[in-house]
PDB file of N, CA and C in Angstrom:
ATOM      1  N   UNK A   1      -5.779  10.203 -13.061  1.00  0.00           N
ATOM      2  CA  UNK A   1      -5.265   9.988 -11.725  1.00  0.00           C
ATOM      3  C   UNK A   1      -5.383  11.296 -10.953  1.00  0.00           C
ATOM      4  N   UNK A   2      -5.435  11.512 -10.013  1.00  0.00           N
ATOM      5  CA  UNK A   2      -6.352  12.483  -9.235  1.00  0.00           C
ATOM      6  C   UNK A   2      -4.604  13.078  -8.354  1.00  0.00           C
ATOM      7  N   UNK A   3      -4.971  14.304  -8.303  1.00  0.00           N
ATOM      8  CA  UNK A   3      -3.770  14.646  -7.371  1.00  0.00           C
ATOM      9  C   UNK A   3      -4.136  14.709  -6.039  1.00  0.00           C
ATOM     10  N   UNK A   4      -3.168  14.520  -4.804  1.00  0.00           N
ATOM     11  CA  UNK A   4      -3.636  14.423  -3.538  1.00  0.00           C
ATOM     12  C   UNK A   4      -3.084  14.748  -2.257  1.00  0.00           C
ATOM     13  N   UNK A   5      -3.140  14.757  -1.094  1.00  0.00           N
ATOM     14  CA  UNK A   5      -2.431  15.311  -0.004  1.00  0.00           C
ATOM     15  C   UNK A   5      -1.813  13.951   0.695  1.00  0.00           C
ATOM     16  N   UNK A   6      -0.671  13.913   0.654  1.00  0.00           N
ATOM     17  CA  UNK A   6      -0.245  12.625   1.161  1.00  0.00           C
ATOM     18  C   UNK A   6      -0.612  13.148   2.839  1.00  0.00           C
ATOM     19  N   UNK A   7      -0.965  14.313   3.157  1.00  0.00           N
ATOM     20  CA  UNK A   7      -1.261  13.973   4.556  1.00  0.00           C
ATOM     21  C   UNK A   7      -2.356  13.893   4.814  1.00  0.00           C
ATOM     22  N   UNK A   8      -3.299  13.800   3.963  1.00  0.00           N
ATOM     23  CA  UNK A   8      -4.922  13.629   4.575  1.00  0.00           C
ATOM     24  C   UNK A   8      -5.704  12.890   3.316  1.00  0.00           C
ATOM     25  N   UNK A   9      -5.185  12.498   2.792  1.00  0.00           N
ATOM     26  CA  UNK A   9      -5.666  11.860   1.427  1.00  0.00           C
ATOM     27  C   UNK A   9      -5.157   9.763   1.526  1.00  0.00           C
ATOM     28  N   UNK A  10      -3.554   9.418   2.229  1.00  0.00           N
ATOM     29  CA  UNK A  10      -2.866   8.765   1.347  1.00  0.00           C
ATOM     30  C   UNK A  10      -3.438   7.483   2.800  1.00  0.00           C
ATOM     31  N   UNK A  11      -2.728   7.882   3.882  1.00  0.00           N
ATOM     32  CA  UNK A  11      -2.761   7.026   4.896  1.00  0.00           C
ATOM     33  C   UNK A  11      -4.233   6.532   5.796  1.00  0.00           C
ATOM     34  N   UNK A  12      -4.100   5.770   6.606  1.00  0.00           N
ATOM     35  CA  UNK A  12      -6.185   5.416   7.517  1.00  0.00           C
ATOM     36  C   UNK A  12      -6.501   4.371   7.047  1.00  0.00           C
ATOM     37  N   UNK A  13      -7.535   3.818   7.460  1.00  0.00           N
ATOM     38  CA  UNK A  13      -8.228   2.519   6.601  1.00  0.00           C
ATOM     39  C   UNK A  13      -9.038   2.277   6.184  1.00  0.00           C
ATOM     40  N   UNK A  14      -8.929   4.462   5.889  1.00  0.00           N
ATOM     41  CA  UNK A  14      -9.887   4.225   4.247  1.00  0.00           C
ATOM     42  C   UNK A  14      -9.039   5.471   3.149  1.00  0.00           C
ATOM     43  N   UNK A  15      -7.328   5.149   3.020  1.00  0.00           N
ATOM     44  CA  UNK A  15      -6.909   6.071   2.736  1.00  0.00           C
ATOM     45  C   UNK A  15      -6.537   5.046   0.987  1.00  0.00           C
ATOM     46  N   UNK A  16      -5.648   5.672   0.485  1.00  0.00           N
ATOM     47  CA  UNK A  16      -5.645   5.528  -0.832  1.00  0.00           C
ATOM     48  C   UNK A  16      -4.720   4.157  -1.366  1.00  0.00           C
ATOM     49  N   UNK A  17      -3.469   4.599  -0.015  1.00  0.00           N
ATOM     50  CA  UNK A  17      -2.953   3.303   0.160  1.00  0.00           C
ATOM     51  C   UNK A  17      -3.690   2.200   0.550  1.00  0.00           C
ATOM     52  N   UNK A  18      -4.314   2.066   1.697  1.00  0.00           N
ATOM     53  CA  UNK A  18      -5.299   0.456   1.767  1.00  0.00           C
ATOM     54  C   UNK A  18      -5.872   0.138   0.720  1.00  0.00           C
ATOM     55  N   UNK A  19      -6.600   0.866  -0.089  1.00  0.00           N
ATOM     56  CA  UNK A  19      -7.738   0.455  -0.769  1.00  0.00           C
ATOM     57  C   UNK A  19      -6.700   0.449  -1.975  1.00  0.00           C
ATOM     58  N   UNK A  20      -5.632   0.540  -1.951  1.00  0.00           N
ATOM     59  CA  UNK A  20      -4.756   0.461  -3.521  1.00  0.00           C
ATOM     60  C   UNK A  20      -5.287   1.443  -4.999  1.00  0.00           C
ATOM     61  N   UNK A  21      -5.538   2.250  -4.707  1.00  0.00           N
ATOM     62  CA  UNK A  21      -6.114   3.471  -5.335  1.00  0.00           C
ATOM     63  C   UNK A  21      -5.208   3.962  -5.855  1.00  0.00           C
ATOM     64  N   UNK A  22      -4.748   4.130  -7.107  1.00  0.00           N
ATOM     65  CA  UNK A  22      -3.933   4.881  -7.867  1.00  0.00           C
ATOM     66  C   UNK A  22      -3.857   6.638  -7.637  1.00  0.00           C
ATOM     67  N   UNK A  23      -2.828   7.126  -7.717  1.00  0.00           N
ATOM     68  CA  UNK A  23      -2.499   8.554  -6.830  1.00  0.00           C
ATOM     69  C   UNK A  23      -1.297   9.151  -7.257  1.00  0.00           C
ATOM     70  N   UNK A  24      -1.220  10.516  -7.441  1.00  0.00           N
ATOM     71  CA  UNK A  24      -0.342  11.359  -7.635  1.00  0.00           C
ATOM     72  C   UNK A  24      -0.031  12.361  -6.611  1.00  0.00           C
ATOM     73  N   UNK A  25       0.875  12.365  -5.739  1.00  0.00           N
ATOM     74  CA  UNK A  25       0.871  13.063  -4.713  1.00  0.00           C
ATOM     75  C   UNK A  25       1.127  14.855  -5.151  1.00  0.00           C
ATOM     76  N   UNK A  26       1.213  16.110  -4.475  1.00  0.00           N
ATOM     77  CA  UNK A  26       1.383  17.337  -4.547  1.00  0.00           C
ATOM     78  C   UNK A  26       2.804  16.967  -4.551  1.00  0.00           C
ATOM     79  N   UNK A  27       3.582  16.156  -4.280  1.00  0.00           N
ATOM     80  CA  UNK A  27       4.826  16.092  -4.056  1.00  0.00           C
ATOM     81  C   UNK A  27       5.601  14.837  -4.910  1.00  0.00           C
ATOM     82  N   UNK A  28       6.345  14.543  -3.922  1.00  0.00           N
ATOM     83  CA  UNK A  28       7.385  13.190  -4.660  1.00  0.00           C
ATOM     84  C   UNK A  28       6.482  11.880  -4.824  1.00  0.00           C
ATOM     85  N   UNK A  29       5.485  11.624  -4.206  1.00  0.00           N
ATOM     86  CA  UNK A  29       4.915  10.358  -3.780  1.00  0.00           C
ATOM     87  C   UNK A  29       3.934  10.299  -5.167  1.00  0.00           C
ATOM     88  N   UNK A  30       3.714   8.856  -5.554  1.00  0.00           N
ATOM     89  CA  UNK A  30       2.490   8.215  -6.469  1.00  0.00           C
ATOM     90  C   UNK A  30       2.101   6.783  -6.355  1.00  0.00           C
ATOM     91  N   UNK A  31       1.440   6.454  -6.793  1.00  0.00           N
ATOM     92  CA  UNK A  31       1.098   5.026  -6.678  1.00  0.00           C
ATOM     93  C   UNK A  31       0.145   4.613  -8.227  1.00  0.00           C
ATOM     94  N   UNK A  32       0.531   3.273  -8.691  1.00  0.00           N
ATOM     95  CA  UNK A  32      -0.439   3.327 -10.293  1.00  0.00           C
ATOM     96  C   UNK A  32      -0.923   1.920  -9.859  1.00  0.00           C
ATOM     97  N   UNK A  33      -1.716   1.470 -10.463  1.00  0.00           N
ATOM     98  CA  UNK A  33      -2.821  -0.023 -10.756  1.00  0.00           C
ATOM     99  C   UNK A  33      -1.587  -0.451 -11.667  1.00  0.00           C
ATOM    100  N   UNK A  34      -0.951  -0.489 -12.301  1.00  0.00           N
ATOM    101  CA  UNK A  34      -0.238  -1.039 -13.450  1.00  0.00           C
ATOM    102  C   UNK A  34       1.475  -0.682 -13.246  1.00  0.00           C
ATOM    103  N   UNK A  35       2.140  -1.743 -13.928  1.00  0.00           N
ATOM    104  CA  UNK A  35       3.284  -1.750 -13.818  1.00  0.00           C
ATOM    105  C   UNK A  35       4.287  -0.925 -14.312  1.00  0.00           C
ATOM    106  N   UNK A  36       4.617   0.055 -14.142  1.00  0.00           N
ATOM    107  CA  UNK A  36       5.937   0.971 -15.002  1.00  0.00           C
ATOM    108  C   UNK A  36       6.969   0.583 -15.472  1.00  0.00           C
ATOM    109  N   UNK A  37       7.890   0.473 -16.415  1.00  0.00           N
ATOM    110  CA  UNK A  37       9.152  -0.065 -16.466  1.00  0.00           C
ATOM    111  C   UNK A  37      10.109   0.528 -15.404  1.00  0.00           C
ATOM    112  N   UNK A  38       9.795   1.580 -14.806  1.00  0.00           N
ATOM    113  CA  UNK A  38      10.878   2.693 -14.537  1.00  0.00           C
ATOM    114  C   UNK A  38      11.784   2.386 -12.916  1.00  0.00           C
ATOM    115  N   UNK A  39      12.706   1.986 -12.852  1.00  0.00           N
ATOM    116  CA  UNK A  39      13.097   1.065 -11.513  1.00  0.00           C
ATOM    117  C   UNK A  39      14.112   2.231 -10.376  1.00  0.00           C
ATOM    118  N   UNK A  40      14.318   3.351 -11.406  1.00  0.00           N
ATOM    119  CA  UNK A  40      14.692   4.590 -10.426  1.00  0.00           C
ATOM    120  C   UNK A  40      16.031   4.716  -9.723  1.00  0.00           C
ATOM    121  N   UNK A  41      16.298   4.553  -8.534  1.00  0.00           N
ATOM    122  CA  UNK A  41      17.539   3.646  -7.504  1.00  0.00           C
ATOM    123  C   UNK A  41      17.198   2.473  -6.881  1.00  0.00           C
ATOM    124  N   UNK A  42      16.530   1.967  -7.390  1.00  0.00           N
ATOM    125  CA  UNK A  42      16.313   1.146  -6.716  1.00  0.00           C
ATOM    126  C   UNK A  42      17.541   0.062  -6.912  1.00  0.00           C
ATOM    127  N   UNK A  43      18.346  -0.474  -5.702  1.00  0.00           N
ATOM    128  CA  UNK A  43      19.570  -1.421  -6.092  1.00  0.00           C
ATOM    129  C   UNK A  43      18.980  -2.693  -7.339  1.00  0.00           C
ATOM    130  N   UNK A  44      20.104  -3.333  -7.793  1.00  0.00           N
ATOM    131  CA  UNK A  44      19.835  -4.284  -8.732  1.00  0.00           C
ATOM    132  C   UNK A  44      19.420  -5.201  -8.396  1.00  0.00           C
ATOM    133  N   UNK A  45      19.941  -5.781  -6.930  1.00  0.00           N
ATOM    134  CA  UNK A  45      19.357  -7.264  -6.702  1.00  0.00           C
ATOM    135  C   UNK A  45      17.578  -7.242  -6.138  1.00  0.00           C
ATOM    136  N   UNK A  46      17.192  -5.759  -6.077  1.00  0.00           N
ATOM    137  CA  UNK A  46      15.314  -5.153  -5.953  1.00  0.00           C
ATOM    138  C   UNK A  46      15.195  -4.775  -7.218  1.00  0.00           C
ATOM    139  N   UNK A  47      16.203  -4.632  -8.524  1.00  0.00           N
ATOM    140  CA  UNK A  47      15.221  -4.484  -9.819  1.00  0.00           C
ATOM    141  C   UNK A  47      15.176  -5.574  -9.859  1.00  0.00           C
ATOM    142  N   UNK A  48      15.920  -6.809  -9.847  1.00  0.00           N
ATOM    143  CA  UNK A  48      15.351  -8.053 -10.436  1.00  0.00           C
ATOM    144  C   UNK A  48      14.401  -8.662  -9.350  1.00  0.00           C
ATOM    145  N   UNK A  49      13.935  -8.591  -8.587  1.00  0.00           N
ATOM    146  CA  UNK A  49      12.720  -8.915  -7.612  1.00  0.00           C
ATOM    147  C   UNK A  49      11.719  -8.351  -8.669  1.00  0.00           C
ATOM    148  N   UNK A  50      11.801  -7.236  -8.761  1.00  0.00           N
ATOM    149  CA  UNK A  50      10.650  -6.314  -9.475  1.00  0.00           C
ATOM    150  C   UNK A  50      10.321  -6.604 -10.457  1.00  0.00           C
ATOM    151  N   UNK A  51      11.187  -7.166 -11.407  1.00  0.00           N
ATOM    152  CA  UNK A  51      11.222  -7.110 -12.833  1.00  0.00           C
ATOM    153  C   UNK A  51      10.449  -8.820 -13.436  1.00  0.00           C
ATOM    154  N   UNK A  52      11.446  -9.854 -11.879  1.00  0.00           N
ATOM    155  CA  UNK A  52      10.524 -11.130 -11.527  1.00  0.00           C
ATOM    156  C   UNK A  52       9.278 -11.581 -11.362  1.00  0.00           C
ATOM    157  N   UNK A  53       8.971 -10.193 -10.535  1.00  0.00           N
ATOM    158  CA  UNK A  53       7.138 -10.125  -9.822  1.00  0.00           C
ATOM    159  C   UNK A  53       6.612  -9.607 -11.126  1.00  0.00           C
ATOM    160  N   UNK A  54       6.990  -8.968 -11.733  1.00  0.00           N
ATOM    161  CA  UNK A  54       6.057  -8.196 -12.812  1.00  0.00           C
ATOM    162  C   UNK A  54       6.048  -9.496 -13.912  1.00  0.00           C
ATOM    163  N   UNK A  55       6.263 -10.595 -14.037  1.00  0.00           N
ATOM    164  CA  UNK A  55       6.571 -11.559 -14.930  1.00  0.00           C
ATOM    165  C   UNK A  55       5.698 -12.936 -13.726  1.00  0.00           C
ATOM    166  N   UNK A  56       5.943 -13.268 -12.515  1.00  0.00           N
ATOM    167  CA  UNK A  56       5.479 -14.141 -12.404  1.00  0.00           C
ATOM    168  C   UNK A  56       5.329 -14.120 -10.306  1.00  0.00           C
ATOM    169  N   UNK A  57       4.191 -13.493  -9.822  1.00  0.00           N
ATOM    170  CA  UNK A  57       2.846 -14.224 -10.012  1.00  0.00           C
ATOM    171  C   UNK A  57       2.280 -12.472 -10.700  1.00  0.00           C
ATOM    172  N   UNK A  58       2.925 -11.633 -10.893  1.00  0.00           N
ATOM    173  CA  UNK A  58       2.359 -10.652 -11.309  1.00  0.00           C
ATOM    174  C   UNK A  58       2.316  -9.205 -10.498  1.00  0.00           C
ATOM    175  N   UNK A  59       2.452  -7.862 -10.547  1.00  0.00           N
ATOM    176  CA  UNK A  59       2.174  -7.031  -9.722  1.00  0.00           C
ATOM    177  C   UNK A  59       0.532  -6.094  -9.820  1.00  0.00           C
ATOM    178  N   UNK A  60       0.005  -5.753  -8.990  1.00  0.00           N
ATOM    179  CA  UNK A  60      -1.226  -4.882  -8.911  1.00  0.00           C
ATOM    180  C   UNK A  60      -1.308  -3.602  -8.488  1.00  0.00           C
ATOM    181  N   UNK A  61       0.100  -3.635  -7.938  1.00  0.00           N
ATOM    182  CA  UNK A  61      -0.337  -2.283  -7.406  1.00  0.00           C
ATOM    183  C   UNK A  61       1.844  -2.074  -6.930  1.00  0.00           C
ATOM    184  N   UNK A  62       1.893  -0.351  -7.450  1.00  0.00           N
ATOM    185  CA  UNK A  62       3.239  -0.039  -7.254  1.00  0.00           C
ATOM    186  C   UNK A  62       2.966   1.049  -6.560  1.00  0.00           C
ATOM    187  N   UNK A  63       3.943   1.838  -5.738  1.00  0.00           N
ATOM    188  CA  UNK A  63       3.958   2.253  -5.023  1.00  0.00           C
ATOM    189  C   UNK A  63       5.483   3.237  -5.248  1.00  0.00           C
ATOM    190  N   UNK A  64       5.741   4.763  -5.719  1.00  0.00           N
ATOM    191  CA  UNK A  64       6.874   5.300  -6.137  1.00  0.00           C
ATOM    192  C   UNK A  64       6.946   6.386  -4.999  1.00  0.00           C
ATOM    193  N   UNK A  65       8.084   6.681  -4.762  1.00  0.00           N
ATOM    194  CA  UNK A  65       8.826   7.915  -4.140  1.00  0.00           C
ATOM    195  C   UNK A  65       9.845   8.517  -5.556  1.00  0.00           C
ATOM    196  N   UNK A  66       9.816   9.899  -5.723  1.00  0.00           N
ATOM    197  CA  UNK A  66      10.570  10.508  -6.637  1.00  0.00           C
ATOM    198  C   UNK A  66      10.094   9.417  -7.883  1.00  0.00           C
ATOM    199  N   UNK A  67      11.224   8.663  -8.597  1.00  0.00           N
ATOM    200  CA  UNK A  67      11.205   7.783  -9.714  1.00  0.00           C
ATOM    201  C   UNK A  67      11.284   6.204  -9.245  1.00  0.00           C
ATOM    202  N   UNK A  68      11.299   6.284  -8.030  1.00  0.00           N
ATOM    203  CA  UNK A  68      11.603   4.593  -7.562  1.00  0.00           C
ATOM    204  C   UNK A  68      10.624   4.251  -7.345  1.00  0.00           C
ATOM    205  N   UNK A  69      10.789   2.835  -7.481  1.00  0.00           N
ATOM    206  CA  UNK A  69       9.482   1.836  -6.849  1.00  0.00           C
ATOM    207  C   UNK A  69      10.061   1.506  -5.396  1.00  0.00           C
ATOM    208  N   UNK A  70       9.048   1.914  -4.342  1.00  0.00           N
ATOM    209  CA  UNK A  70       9.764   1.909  -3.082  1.00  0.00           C
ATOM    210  C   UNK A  70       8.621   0.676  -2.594  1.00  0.00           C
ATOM    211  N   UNK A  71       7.394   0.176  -2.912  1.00  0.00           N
ATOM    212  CA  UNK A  71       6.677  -0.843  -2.461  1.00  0.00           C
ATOM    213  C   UNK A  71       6.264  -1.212  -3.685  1.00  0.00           C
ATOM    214  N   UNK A  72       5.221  -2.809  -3.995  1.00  0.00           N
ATOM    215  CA  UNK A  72       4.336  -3.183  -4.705  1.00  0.00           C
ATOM    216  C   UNK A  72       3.886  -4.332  -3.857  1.00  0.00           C
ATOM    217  N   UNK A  73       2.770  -4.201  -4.509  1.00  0.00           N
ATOM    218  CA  UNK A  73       1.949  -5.219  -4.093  1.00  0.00           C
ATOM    219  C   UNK A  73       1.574  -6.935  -5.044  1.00  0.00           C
ATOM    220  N   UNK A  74       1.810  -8.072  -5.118  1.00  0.00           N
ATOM    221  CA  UNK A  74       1.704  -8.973  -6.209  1.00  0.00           C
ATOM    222  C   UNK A  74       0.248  -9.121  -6.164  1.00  0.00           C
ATOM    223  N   UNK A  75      -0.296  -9.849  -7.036  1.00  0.00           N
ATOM    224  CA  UNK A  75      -1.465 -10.202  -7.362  1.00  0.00           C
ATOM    225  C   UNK A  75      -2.195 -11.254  -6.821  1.00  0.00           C
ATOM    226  N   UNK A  76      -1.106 -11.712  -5.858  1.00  0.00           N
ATOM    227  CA  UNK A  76      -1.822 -12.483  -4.466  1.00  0.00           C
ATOM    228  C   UNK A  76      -1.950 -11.470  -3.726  1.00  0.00           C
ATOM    229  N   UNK A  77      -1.807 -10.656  -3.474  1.00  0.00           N
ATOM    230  CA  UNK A  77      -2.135  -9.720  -2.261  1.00  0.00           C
ATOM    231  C   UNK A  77      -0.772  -9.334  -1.443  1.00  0.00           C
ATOM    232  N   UNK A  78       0.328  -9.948  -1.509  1.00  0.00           N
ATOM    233  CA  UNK A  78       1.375  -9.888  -0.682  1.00  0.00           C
ATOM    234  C   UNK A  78       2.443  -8.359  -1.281  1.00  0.00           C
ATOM    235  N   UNK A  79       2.077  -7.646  -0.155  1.00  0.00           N
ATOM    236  CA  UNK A  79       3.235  -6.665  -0.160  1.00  0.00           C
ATOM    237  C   UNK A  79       4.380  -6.868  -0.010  1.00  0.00           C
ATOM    238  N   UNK A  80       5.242  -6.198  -0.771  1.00  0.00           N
ATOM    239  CA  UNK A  80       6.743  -5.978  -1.192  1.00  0.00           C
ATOM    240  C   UNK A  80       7.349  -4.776  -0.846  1.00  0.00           C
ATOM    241  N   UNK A  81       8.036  -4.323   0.490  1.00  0.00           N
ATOM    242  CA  UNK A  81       8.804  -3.183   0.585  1.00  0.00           C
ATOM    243  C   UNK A  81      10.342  -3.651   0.269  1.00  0.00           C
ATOM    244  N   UNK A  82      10.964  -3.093  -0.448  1.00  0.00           N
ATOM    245  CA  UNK A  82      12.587  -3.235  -0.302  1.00  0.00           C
ATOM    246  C   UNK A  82      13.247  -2.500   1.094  1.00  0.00           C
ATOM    247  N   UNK A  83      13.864  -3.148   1.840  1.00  0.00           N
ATOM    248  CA  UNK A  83      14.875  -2.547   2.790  1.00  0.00           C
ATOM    249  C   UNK A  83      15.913  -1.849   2.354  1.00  0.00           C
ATOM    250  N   UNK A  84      15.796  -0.703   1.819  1.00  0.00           N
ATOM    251  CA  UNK A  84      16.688   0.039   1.196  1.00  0.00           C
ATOM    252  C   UNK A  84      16.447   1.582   1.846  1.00  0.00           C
ATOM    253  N   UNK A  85      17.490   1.613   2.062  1.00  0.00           N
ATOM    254  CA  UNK A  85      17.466   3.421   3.058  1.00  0.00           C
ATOM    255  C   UNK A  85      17.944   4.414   1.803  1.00  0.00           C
ATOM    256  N   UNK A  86      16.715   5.606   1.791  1.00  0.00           N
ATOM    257  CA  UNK A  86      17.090   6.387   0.671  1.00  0.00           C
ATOM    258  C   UNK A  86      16.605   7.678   1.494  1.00  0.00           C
ATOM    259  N   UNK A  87      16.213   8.778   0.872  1.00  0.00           N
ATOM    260  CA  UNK A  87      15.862  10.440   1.707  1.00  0.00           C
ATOM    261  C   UNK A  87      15.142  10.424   2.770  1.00  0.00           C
ATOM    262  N   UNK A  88      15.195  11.614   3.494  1.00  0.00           N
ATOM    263  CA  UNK A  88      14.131  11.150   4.870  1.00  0.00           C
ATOM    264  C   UNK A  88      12.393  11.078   4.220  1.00  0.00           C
ATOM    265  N   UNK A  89      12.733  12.015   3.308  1.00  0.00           N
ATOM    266  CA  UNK A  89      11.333  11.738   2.623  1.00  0.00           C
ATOM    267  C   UNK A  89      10.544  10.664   2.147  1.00  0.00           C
ATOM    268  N   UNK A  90      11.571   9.854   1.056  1.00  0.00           N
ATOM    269  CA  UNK A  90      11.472   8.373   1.141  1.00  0.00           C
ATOM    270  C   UNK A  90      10.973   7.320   2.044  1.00  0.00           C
ATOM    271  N   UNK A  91      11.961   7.920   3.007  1.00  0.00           N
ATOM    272  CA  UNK A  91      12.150   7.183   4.532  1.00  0.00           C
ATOM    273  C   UNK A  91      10.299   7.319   5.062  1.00  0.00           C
ATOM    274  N   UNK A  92      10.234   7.999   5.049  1.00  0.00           N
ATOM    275  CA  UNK A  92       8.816   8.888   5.792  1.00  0.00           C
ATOM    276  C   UNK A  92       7.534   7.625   4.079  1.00  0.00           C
ATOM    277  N   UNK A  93       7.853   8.009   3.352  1.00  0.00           N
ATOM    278  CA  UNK A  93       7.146   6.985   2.202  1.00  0.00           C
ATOM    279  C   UNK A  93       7.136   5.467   2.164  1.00  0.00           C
ATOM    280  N   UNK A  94       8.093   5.252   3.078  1.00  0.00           N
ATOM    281  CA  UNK A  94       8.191   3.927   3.029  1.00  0.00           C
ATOM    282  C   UNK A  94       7.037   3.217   4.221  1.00  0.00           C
ATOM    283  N   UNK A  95       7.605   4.390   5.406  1.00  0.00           N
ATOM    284  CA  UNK A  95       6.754   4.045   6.786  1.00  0.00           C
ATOM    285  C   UNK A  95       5.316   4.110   6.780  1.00  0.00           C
ATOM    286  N   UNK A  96       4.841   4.758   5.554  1.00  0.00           N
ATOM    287  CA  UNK A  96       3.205   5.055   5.230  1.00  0.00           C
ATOM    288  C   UNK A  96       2.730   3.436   4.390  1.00  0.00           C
ATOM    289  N   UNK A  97       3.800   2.810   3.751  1.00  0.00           N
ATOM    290  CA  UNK A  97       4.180   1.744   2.680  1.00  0.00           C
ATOM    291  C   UNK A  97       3.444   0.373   3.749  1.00  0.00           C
ATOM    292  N   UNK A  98       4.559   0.594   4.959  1.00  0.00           N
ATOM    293  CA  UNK A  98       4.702  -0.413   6.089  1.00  0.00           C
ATOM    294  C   UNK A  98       3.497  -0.541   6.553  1.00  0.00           C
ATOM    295  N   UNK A  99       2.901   0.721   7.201  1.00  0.00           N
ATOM    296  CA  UNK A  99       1.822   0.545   7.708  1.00  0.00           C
ATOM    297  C   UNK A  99       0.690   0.249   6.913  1.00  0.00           C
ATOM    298  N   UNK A 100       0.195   0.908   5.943  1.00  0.00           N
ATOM    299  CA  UNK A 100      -0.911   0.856   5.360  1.00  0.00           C
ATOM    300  C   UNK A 100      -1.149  -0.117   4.018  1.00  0.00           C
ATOM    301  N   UNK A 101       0.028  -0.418   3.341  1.00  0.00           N
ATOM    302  CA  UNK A 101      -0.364  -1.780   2.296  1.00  0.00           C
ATOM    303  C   UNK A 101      -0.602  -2.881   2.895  1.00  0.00           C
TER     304      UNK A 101
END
């Protein structure tokens, strides 16, 4: 997995997020092809969303800030952000989430 600049590497529509490209940011941010167990803060009633999707129709693509899963994507194509307010950094990870998955 390649390390990268979440400011000139992650976002565009030909950045790492559209194309669902697995990524390790210089910082808090990553993204993997495959599912992690690791659910972070994410509240309970978004681990069991998560834990649901990863069981049935499936996930393809996750999307982490720090240790959380802050987006995924299912294996129909349909993105998943949780409405959950966490660091401005986060905050700022999520809005890259919104726009570009």
């Amino acid at each position: 997995m390649s390390t990268v600049s979440i400011r000139h590497d992650v976002a565009g529509p030909f950045g790492l997020l559209t194309v669902r490209k697995a990524f390790q940011s210089h910082g808090a941010m990553a993204a993997y092809d495959y599912t992690p167990n690791r659910t972070g803060r994410l509240p309970k009633e978004w681990v069991d969303a998560y834990q649901s999707d990863r069981e049935n129709p499936g996930i393809s693509y996750v999307v982490y800030s720090y240790n959380t899963p802050i987006a995924w994507v299912s294996v129909n194509g349909e993105p998943i952000i949780p409405d959950v307010g966490y660091s401005v950094t986060t905050t700022r990870h999520q809005e890259l989430c919104r726009v570009w998955l």
